[in-house]
Protein backbone atom coordinates (compact mmCIF):
# COMPACT_ATOMS: atom_id res chain seq x y z
CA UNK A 1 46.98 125.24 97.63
CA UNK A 2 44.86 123.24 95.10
CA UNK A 3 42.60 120.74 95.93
CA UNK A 4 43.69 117.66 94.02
CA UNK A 5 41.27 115.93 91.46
CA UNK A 6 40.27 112.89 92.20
CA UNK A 7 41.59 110.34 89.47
CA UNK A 8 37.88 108.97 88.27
CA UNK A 9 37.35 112.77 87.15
CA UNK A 10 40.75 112.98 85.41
CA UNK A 11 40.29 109.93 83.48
CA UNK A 12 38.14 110.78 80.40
CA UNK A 13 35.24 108.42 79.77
CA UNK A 14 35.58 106.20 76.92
CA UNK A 15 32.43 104.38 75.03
CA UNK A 16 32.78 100.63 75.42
CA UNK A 17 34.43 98.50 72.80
CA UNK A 18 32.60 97.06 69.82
CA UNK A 19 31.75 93.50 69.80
CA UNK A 20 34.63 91.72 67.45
CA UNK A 21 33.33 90.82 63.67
CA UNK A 22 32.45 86.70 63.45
CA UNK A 23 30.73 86.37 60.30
CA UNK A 24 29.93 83.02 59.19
CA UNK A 25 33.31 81.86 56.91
CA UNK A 26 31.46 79.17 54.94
CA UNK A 27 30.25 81.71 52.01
CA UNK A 28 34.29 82.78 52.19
CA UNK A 29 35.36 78.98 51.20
CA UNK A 30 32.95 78.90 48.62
CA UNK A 31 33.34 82.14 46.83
CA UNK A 32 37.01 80.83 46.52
CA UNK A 33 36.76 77.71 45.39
CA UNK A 34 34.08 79.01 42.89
CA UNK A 35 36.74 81.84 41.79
CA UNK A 36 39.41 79.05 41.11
CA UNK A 37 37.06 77.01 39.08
CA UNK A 38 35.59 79.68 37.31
CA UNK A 39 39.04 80.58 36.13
CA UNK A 40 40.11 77.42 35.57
CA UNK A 41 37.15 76.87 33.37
CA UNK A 42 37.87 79.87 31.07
CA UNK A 43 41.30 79.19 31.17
CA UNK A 44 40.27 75.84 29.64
CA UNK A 45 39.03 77.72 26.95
CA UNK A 46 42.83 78.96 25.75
CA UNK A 47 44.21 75.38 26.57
CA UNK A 48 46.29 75.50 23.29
CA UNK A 49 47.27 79.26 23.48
CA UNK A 50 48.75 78.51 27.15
CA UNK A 51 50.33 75.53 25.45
CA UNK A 52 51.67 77.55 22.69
CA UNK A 53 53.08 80.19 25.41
CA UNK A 54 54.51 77.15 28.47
CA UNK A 55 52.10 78.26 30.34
CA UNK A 56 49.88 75.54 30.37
CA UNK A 57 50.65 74.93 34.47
CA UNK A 58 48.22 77.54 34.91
CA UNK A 59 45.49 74.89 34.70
CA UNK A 60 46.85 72.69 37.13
CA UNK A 61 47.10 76.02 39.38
CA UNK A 62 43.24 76.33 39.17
CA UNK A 63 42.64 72.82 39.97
CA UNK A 64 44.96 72.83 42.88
CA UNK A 65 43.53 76.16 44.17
CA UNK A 66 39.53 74.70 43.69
CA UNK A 67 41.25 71.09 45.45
CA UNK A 68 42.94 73.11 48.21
CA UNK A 69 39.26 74.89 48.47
CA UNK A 70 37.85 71.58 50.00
CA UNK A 71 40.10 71.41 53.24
CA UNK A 72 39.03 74.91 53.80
CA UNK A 73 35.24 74.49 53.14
CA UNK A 74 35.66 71.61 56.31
CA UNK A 75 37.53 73.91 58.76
CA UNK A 76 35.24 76.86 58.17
CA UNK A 77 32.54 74.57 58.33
CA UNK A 78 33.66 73.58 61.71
CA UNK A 79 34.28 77.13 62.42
CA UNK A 80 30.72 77.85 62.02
CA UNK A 81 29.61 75.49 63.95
CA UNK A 82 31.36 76.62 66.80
CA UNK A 83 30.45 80.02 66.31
CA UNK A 84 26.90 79.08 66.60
CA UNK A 85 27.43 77.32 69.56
CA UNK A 86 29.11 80.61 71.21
CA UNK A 87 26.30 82.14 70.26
CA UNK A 88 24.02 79.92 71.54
CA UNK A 89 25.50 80.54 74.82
């Protein structure tokens, strides 16, 4: 009769997990709200081609995408924070 294996030997060894990804989010906020106002501003550009075509909402897209941007940039600025203080730790 076999000897049984004990169960530490049966269980193959696994490398330890990878510490999750925090990067700071503020950069994130801002390369949004930089994108929407960017666009916006080249959109302004073709103000009476969007006109001519009804799509002159597109505008008030941008500016509500940049405005949106600000609530954002305060939570990921609060995010950050915290991180730091984790790290800290």
């Amino acid at each position: 009769m076999a000897k049984p294996i004990a169960y530490p030997d049966r269980v193959p060894k696994q490398p330890p997990r990878p510490e999750p990804l925090d990067p700071p989010m503020v950069p994130f906020a801002l390369a949004g709200m930089a994108a929407w106002a960017v666009v916006g501003l080249v959109l302004l550009l073709f103000r009476d081609r969007l006109a001519a075509s009804g799509n002159e909402n597109w505008l008030w897209i941008c500016l509500a995408g940049f405005l949106w941007g600000l609530p954002g940039l305060a939570v990921m600025m609060r995010h950050d924070a915290n991180r730091r203080r984790r790290a800290a730790r």
